[in-house]
C-alpha atoms as a PDB file:
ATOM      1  CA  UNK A   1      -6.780  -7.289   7.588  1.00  0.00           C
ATOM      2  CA  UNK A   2      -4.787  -4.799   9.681  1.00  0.00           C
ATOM      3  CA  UNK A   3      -5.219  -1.282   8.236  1.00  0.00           C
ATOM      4  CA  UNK A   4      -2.428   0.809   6.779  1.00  0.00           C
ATOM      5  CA  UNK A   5      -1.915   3.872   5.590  1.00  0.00           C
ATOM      6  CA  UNK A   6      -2.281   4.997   1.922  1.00  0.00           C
ATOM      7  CA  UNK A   7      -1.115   8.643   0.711  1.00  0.00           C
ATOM      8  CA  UNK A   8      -3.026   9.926  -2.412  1.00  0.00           C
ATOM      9  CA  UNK A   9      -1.886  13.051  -4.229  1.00  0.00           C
ATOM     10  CA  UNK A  10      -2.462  14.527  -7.191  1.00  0.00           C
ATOM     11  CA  UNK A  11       0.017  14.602 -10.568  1.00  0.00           C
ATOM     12  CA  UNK A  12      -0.413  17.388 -12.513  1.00  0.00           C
ATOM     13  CA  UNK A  13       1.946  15.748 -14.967  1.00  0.00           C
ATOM     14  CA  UNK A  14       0.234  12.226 -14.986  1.00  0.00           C
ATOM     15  CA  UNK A  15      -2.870  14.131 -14.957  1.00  0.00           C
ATOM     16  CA  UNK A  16      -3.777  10.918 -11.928  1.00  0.00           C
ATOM     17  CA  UNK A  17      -4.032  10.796  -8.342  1.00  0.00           C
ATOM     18  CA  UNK A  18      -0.880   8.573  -7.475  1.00  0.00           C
ATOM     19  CA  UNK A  19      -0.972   6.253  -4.213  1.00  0.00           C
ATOM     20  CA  UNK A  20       1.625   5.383  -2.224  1.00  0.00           C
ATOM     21  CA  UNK A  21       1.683   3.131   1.269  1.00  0.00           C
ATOM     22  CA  UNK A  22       4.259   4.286   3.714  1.00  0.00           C
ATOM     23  CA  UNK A  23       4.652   1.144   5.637  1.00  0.00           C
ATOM     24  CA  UNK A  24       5.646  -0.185   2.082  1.00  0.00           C
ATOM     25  CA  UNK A  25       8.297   1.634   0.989  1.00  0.00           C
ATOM     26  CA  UNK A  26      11.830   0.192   0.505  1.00  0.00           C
ATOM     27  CA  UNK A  27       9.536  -3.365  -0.713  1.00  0.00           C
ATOM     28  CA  UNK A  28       7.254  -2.425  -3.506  1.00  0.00           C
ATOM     29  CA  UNK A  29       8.303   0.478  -6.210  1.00  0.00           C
ATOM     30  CA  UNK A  30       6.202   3.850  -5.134  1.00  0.00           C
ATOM     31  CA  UNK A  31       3.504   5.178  -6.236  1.00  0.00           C
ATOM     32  CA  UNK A  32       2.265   1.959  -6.071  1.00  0.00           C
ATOM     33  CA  UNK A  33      -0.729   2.522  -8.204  1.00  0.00           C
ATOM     34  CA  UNK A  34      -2.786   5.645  -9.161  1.00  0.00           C
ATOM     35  CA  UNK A  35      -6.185   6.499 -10.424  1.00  0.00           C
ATOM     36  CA  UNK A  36      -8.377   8.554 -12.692  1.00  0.00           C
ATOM     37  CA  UNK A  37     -10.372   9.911  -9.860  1.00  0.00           C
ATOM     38  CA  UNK A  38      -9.161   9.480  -6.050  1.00  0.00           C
ATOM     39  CA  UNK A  39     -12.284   6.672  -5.109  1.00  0.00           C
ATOM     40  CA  UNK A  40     -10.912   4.675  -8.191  1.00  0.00           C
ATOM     41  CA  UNK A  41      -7.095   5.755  -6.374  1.00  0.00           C
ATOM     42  CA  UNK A  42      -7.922   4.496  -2.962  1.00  0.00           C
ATOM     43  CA  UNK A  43      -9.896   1.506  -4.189  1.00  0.00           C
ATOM     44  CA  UNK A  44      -6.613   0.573  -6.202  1.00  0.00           C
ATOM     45  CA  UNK A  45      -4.653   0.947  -3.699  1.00  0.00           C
ATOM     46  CA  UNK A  46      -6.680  -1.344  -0.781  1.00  0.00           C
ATOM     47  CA  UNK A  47      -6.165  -4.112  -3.907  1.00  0.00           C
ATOM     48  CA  UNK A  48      -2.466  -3.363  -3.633  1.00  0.00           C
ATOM     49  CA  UNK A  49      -2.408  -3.814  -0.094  1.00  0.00           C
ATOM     50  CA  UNK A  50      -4.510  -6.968  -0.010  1.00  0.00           C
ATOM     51  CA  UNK A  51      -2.185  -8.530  -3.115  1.00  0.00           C
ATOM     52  CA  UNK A  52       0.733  -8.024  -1.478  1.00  0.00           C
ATOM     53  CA  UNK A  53      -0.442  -8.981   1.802  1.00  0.00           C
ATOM     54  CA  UNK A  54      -1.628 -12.474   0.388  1.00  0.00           C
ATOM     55  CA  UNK A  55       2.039 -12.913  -1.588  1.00  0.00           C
ATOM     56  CA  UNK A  56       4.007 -12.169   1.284  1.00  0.00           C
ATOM     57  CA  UNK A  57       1.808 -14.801   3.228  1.00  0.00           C
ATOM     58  CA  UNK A  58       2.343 -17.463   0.684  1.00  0.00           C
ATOM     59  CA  UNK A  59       6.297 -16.381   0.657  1.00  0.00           C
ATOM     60  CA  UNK A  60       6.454 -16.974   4.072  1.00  0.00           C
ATOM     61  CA  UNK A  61       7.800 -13.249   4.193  1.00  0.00           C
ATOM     62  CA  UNK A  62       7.264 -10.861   7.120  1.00  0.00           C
ATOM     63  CA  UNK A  63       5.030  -7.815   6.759  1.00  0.00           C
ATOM     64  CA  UNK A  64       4.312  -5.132   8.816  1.00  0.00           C
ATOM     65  CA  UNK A  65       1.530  -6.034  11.536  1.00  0.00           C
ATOM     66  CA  UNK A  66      -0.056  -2.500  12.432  1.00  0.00           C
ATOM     67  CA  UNK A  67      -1.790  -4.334  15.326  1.00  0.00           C
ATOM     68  CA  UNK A  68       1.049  -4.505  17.799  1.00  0.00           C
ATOM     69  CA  UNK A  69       2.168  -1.106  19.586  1.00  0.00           C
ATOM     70  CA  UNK A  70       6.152  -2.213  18.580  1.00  0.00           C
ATOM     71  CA  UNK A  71       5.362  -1.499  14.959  1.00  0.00           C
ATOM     72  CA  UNK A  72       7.839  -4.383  14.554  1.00  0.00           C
ATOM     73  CA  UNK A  73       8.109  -6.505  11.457  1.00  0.00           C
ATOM     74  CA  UNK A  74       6.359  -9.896  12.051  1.00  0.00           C
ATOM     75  CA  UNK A  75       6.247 -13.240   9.610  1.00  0.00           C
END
């Protein structure tokens, strides 16, 4: 899998750490997921990542391949 980014910050009114992935946004709602603690944050977001991944695969949609310099979208 290529690797993308993930933000995790801290809610003080959630009282979570709230993920979002940047090369993401405009497709899936953001945050994307959160967690109790930021290893249970980051581990929920990889899932994300990987789920959405594997739909957009079996959609035949494009997704974002970090691997090429253009940082083009790519089906």
């Amino acid at each position: 899998m290529k690797p993308y980014s993930m933000t995790i910050e801290w809610s003080e009114d959630d009282q979570l750490f709230l993920v979002t992935i940047p090369e993401f946004v405009g497709r899936v709602a953001m945050p994307c997921t959160d967690g109790k603690t930021y290893e249970e944050a980051a581990r929920h977001g990889q899932e994300v990542v990987e789920t959405f991944l594997e739909i957009w695969r079996q959609e035949g949609k494009p997704f974002l391949n970090l691997g090429c310099s253009c940082r083009r979208w790519h089906s």
